[in-house]
Protein backbone atom coordinates (compact mmCIF):
# COMPACT_ATOMS: atom_id res chain seq x y z
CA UNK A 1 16.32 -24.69 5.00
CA UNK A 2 15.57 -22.59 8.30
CA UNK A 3 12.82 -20.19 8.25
CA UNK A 4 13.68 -16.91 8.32
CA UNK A 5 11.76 -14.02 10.25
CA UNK A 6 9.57 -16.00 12.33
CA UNK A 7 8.62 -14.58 15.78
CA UNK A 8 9.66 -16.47 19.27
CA UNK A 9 8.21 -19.11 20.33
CA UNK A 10 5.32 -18.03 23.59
CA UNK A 11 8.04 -20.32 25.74
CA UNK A 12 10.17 -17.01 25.50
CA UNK A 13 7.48 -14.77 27.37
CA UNK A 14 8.67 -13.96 30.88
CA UNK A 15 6.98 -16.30 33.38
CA UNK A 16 5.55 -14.69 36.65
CA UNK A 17 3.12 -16.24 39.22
CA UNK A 18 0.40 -14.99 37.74
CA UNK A 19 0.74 -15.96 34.32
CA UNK A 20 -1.44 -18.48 33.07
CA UNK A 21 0.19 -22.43 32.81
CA UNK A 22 -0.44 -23.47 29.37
CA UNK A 23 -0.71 -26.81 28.45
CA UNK A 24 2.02 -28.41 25.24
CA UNK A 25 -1.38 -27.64 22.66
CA UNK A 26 -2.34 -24.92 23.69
CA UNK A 27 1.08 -23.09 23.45
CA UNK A 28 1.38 -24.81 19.86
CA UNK A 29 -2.23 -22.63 19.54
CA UNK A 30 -0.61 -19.47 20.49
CA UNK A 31 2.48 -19.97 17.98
CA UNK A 32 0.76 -21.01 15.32
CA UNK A 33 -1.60 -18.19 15.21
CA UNK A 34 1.28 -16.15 16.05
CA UNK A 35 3.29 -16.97 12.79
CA UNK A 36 -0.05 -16.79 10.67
CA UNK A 37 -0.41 -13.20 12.04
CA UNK A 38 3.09 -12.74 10.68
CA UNK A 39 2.51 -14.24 7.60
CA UNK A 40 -0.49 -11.84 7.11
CA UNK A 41 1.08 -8.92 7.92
CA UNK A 42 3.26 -9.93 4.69
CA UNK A 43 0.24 -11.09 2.53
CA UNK A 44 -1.20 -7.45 3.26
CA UNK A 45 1.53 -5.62 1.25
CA UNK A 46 -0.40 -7.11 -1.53
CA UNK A 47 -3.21 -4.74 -0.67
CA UNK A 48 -1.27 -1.98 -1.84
CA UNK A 49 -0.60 -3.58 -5.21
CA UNK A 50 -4.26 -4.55 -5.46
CA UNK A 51 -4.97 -1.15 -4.62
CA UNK A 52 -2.64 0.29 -7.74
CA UNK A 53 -3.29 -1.79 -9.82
CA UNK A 54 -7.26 -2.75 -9.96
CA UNK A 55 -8.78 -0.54 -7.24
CA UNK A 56 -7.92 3.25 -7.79
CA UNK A 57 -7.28 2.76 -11.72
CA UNK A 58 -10.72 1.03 -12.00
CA UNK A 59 -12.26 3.90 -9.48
CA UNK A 60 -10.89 6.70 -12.08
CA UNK A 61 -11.94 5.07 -14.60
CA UNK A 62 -15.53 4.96 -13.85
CA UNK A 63 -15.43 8.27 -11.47
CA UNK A 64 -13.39 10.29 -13.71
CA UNK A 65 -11.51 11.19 -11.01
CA UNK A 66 -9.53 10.03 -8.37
CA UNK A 67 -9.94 8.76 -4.54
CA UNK A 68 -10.95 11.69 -1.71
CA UNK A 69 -11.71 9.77 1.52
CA UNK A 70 -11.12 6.67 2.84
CA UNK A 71 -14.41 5.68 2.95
CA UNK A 72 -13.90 5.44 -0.56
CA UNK A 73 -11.17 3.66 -0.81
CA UNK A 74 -13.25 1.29 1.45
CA UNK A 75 -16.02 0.75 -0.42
CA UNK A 76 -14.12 0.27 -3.31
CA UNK A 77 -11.16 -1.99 -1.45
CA UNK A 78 -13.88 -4.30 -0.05
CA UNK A 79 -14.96 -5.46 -3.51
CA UNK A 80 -11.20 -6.70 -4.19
CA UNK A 81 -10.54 -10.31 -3.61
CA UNK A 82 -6.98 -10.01 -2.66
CA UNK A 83 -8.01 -7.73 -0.16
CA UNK A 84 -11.36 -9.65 1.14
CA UNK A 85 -9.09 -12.94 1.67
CA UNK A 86 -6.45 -10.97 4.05
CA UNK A 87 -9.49 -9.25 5.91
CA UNK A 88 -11.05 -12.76 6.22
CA UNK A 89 -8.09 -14.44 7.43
CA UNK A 90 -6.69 -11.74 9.75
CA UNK A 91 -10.39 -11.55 11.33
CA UNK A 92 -10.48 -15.46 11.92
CA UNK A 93 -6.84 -15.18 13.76
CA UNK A 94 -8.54 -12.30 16.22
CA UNK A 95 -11.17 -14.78 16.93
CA UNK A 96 -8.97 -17.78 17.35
CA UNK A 97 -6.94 -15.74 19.23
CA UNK A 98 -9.71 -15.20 21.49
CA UNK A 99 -10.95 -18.68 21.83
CA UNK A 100 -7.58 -19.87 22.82
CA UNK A 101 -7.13 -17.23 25.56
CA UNK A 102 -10.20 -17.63 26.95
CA UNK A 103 -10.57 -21.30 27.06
CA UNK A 104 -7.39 -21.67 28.51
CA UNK A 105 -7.58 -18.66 31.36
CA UNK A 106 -11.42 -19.94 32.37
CA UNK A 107 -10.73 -23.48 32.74
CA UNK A 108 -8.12 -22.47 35.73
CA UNK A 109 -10.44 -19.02 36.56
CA UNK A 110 -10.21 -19.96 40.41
CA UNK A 111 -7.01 -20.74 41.09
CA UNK A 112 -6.33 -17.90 38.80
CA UNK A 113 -8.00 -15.63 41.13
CA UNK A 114 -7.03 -17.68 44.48
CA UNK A 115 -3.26 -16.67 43.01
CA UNK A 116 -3.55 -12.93 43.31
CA UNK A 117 -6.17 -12.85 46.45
CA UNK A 118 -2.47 -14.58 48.02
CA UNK A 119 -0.72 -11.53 46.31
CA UNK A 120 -2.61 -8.60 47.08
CA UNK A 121 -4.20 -9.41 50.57
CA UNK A 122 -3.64 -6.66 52.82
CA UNK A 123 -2.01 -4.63 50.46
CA UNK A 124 -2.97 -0.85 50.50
CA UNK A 125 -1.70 -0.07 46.74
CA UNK A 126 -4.96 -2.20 45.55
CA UNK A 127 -7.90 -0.17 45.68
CA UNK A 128 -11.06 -1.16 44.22
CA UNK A 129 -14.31 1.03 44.65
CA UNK A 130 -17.45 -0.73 43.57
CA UNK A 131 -19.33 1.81 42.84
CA UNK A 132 -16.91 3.03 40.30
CA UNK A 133 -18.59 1.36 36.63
CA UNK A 134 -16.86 1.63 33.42
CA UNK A 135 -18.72 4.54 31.56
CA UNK A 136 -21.40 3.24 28.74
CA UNK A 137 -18.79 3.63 25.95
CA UNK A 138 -16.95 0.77 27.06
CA UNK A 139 -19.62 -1.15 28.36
CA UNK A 140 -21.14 -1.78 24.80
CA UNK A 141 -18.00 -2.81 23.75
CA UNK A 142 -16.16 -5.78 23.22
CA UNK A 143 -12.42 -4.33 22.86
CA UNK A 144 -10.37 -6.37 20.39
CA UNK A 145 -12.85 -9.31 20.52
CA UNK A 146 -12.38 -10.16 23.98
CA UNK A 147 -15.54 -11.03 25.61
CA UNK A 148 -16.77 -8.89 28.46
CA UNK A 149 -14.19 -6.51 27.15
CA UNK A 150 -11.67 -5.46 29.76
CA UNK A 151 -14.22 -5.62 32.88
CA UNK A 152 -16.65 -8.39 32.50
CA UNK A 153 -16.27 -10.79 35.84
CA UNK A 154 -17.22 -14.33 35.80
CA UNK A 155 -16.36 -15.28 39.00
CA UNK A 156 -16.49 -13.16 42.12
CA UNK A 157 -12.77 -11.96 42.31
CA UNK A 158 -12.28 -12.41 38.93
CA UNK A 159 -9.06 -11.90 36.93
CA UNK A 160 -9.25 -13.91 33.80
CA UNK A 161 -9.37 -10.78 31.21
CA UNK A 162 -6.51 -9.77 32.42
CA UNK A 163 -5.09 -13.31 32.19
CA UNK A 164 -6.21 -14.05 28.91
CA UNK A 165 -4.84 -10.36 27.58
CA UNK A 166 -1.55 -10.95 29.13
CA UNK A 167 -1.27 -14.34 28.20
CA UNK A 168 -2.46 -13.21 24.12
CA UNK A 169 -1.37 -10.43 23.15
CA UNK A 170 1.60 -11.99 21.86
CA UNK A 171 -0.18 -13.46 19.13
CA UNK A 172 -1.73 -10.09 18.08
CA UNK A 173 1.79 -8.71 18.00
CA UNK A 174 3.71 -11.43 17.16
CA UNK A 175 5.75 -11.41 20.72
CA UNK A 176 7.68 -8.28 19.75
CA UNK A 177 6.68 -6.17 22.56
CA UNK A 178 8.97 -7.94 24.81
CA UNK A 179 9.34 -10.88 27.36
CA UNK A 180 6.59 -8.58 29.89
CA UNK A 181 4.51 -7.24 26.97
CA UNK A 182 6.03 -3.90 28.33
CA UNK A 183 7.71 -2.03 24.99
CA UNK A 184 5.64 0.80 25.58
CA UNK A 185 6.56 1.34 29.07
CA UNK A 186 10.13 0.40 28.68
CA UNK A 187 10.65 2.84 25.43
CA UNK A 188 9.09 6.16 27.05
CA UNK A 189 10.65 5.61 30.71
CA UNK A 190 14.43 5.21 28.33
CA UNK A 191 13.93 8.08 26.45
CA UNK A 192 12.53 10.40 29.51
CA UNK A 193 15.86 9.20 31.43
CA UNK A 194 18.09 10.01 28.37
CA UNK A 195 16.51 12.69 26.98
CA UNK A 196 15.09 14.62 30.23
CA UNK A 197 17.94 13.10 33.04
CA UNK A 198 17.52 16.05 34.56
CA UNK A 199 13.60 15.44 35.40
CA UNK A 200 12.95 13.94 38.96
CA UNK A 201 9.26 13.51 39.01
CA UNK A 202 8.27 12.48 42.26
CA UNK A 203 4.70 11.29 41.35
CA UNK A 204 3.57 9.95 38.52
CA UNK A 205 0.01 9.18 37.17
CA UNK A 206 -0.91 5.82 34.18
CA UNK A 207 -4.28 6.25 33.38
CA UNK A 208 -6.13 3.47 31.76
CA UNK A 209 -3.35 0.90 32.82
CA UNK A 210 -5.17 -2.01 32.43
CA UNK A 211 -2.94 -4.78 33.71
CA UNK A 212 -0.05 -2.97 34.49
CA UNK A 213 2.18 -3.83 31.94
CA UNK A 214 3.29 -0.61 30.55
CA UNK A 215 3.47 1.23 34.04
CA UNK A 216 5.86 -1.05 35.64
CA UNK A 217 8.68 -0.37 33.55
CA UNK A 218 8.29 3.52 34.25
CA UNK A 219 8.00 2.29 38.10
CA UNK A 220 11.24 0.61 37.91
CA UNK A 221 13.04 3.94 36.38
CA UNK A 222 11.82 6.01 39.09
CA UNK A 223 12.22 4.19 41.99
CA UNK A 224 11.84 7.07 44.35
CA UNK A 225 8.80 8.39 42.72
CA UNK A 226 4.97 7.63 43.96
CA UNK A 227 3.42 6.10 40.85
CA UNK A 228 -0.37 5.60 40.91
CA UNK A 229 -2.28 3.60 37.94
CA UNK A 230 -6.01 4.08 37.68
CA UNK A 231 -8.32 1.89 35.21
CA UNK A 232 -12.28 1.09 35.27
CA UNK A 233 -11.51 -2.66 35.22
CA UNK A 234 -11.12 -4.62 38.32
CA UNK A 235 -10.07 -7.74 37.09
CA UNK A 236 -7.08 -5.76 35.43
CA UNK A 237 -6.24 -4.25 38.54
CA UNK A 238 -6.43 -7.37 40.51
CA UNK A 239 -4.30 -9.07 38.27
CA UNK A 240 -1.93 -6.18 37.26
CA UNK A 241 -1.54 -5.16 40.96
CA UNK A 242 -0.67 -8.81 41.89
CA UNK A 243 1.39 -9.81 38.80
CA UNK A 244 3.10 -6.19 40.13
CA UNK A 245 3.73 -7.78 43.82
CA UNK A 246 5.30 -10.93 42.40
CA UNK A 247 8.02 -8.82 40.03
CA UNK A 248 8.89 -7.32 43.39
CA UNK A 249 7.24 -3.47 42.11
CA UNK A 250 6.25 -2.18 45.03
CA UNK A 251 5.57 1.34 44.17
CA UNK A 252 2.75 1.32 42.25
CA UNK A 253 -0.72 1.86 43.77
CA UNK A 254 -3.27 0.49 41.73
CA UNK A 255 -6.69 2.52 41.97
CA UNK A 256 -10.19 1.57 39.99
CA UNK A 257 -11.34 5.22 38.75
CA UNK A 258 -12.77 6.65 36.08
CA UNK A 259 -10.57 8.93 34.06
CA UNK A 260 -13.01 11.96 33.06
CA UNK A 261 -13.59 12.58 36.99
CA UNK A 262 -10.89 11.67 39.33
CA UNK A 263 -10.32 12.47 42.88
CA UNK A 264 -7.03 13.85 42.74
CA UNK A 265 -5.93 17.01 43.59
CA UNK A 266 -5.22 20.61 41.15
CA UNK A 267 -1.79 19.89 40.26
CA UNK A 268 -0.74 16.97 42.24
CA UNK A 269 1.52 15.00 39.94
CA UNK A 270 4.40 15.35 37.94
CA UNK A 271 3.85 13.14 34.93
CA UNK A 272 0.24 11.75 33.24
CA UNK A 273 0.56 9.08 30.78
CA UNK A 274 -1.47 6.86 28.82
CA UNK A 275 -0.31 4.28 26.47
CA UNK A 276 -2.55 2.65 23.73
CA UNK A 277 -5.53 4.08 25.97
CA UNK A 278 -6.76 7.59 24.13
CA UNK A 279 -8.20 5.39 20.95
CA UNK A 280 -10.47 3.15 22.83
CA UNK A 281 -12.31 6.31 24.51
CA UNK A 282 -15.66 7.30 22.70
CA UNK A 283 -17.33 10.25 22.02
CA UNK A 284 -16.94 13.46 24.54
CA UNK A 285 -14.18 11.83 26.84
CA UNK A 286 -11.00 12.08 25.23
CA UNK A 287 -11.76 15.91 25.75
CA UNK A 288 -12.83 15.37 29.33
CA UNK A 289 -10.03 13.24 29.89
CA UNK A 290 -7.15 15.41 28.67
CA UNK A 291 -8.78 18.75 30.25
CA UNK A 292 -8.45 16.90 34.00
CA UNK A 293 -5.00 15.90 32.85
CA UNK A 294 -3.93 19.74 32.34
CA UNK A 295 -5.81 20.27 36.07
CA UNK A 296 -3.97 17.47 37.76
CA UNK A 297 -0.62 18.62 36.01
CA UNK A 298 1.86 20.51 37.90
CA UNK A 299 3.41 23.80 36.27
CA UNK A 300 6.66 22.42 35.03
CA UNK A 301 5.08 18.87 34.75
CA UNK A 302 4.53 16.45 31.48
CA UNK A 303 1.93 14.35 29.82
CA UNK A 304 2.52 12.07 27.04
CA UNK A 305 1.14 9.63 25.15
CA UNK A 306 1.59 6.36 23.21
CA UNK A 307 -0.67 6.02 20.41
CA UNK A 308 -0.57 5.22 16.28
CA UNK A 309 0.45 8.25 14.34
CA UNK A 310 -2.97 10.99 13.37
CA UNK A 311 -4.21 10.76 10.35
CA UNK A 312 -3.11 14.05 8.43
CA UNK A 313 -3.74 14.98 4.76
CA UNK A 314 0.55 14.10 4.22
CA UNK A 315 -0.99 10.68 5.16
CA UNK A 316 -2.12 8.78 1.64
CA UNK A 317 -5.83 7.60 1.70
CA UNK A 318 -4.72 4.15 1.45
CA UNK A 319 -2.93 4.00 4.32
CA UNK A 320 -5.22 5.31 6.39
CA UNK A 321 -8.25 3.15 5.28
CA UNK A 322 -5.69 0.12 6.15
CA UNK A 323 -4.93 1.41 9.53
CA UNK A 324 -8.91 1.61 9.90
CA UNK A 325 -8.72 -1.89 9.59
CA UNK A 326 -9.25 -2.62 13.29
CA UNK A 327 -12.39 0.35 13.64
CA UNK A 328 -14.48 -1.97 11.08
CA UNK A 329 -13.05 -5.62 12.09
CA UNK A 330 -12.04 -5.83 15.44
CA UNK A 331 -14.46 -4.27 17.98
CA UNK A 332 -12.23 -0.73 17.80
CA UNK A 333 -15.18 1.50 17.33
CA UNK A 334 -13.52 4.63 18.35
CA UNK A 335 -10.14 4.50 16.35
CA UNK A 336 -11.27 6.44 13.63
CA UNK A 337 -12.71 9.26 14.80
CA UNK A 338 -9.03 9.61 17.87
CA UNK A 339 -7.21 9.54 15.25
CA UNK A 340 -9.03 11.78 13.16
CA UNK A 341 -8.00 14.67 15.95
CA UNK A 342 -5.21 16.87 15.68
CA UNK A 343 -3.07 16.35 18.83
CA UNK A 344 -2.29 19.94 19.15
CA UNK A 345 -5.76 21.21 18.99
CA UNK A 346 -6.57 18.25 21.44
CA UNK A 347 -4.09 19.62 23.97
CA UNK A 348 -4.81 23.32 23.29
CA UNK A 349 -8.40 22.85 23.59
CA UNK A 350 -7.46 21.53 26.96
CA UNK A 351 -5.51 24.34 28.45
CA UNK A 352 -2.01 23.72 26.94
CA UNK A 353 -0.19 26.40 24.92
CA UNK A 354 0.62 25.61 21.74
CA UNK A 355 4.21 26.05 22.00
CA UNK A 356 4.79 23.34 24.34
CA UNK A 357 3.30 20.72 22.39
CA UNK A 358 5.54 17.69 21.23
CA UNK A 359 5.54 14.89 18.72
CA UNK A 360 8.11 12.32 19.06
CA UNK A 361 9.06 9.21 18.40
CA UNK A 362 10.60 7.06 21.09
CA UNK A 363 12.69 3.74 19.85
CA UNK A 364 11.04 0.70 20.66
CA UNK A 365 13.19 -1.71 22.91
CA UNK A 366 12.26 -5.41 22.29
CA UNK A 367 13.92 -7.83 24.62
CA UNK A 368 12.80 -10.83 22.67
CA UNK A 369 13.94 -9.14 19.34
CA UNK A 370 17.14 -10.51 17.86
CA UNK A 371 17.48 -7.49 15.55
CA UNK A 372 16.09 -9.10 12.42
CA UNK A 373 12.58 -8.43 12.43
CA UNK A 374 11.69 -5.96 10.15
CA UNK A 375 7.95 -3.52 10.55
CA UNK A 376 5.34 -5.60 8.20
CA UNK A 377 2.77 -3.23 7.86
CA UNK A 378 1.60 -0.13 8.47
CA UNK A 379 -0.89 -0.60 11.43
CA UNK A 380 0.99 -3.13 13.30
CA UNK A 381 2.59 -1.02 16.18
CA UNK A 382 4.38 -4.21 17.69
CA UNK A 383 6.72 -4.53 15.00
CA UNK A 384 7.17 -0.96 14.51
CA UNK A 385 10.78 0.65 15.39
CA UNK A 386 9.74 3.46 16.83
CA UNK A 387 6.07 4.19 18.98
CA UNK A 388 4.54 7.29 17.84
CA UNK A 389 4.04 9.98 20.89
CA UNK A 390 2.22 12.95 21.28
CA UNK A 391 2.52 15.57 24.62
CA UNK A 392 3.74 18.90 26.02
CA UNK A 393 4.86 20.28 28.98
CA UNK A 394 2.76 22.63 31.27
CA UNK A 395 4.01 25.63 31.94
C-alpha cells in the first residue's frame, strides 16, 4: 500500500548555484527527518487529548478550578508523558536537523564561499559594512538551534548559515514552502497584485531578509520597482545576494544594517516588509523597529507583515502554550512575549492611526504541494493554508 501524505522528497527543491551538493546519505538524512517531522506534527494532536482528558480534569480537580495562563497549562502539560515523548522527539529532529545541515554545508565551506565571491564580485547591490554588528539580542542567541545563529563566520567570506538554512529548512517545514523556500514572498507579492493592482510602488524595503528568499519573489512582481533588503548577517547577504545573481534577480540591493537605526531617508519608500522577522527581535526593538518603519514610510505607502497569529483571549490556553513550544525548545526566546503584543497598539504606538490598520490572511502558494496536504498542527506555519498578516497603510 502507498503512503499517503508524505512530503517531497529534498530532490524536488529548486537547484541554484549556490545550493549546497548533497551527497545520496545525506539527502536520505534530510527526508527522513523530514517525514518524522510530519509524523510528529500528527502524534501532537494527541496533546490535545492528553490535555482533556488527564491534564485540565486532573488540574480542576486538585485546583478547584480551572486553567488561567499558559504557564499553567505548562507546568502542568510537562508532567504528561504523551506530551514529554512528542517534546522529546520533536527537539531531537531540530538537533538532527542541525547536525545534518551543518556537517554537510562546512565540509564544502570554501568552495561554498569561492561560489558566491564568483557571483557577487563587482556587484554594487552587495553592500556589507563591517562595522555594522548584530545588536546583543541576537548575539546571545542561537536562532532555531543553528550554531552561530544567523551571523557567526567560520571562514573569512563565509556563507555556510545561509547554506545550511537554505539547504534545511525543508525539514523543519516539511518542504511545503515551495521549490525556493519562498511561500511567504510568493503569497504577499499575489495578493498585493490582486488585491491592490492598482499600487505601483516604485521602492520597496525587506527588512531582516536573511537569505533572500522571501524578497525575491516580491522582486520578480515588481520588476520596475527599486527593492532594497537589509539584514545584520553577512553570510546571509553574501549568499542571498549571490543565490539572487544566479536566478537572474537583478533588482535587489542587498545592504548589512541594523533595523532600529537605518540610513534611509523620511519617507523614502513605498512598501516595508518583514516576514517571519518581528518574533526573533528582543526586548525594546520591535518598538524601535516599527517607529523607523512609519518614518521611512511614504504618505500613501504600506507595511506588512508575515508572522503567526497574536495570542488573544478568543485564543484557548492550550493552544497557545503549544505554539510556545518553540520559545522553551528551540532557541526562540522572544516568541512569547511578540506575540503577546497587540498588532494595533504596536502600530499605533508607532505613529499609525488606528483606522488603517489591517489583519489579513494571504493564501499560501506551494509549488511543491500537490493539493493533498492538509495543516497538522497549530504552530506549524509551513503547512498552514493561509500566512497570518498584520499592517496598515500610512496616510
Amino acid at each position: 500500500m502507498a503512503a499517503k501524505n508524505l512530503p517531497p522528497v529534498w530532490n524536488k527543491m529548486a537547484k541554484h548555484a549556490m545550493l549546497p551538493e548533497t551527497t545520496h546519505d545525506e539527502r536520505a538524512r534530510y527526508n527522513f527527518l523530514a517525514s518524522l517531522n510530519k509524523h510528529l506534527a500528527h502524534v501532537s494532536q494527541g496533546n490535545q487529548m492528553a490535555f482533556d482528558k488527564r491534564v485540565e480534569p486532573d488540574f480542576k480537580k486538585d485546583h478547584g478550578r480551572g486553567f488561567t495562563t499558559r504557564e499553567e497549562v505548562k507546568e502542568a502539560m510537562k508532567k504528561d508523558p504523551h506530551y514529554q515523548a512528542w517534546s522529546a522527539l520533536r527537539r531531537c529532529t531540530m538537533e538532527m536537523r542541525q547536525q545534518a545541515g551543518r556537517s554537510l554545508v562546512l565540509r564544502q565551506a570554501e568552495d561554498l564561499k569561492e561560489k558566491a565571491e564568483s557571483l557577487n564580485k563587482g556587484k554594487k547591490t552587495l553592500i556589507l559594512d563591517k562595522e555594522c554588528q548584530p545588536p546583543p539580542y541576537l548575539l546571545a542567541v542561537d536562532n532555531h538551534l543553528m550554531p552561530g545563529s544567523y551571523h557567526t563566520e567560520v571562514i573569512e567570506g563565509d556563507v555556510s548559515a545561509a547554506a545550511n538554512y537554505d539547504s534545511g529548512v525543508f525539514v523543519t517545514t516539511a518542504g511545503l514552502l515551495g521549490k525556493f523556500n519562498d511561500g511567504g514572498g510568493k503569497a504577499i507579492s499575489h495578493w498585493m497584485k490582486t488585491t491592490h493592482s492598482e499600487f505601483k510602488p516604485k521602492r520597496i524595503l525587506d527588512i531582516g531578509c536573511g537569505m533572500g528568499h522571501n524578497v525575491l519573489p516580491i522582486a520578480m512582481a515588481y520588476p520596475e520597482a527599486e527593492i532594497i533588503a537589509i539584514d545584520t548577517g553577512a553570510p546571509m547577504l553574501r549568499y542571498g545576494h549571490a543565490r539572487a545573481m544566479d536566478l537572474g534577480i537583478k533588482n535587489v540591493t542587498f545592504m548589512q544594517v541594523e533595523a532600529s537605526q537605518t540610513p534611509f531617508e523620511d519617507e523614502s519608500f513605498d512598501w516595508i516588509q518583514t516576514t517571519m522577522f518581528l518574533h526573533e527581535t528582543g526586548g525594546k526593538s520591535i518598538y524601535k523597529i516599527m517607529e523607523e518603519i512609519y518614518r521611512m514610510l511614504k504618505p500613501g505607502g504600506i507595511t506588512l507583515h508575515i508572522e503567526q497569529p497574536q495570542y488573544t483571549d478568543e485564543m484557548s490556553l492550550f493552544e497557545q502554550f503549544i505554539r510556545d513550544w518553540d520559545a522553551y525548545y528551540n532557541s526562540e526566546p522572544f516568541w512569547s512575549k511578540m506575540h503577546d503584543i497587540m498588532p494595533d497598539e504596536l502600530m499605533t504606538k508607532s505613529g499609525f492611526n488606528k483606522e488603517d490598520f489591517m489583519q489579513i490572511g494571504v493564501k499560501a502558494i506551494n509549488d511543491l504541494d500537490d493539493g493533498k496536504t492538509k495543516a497538522d498542527e497549530p504552530e506549524d506555519h509551513g503547512r498552514s493554508p493561509v500566512w497570518n498578516v498584520f499592517g496598515a497603510w500610512k496616510h
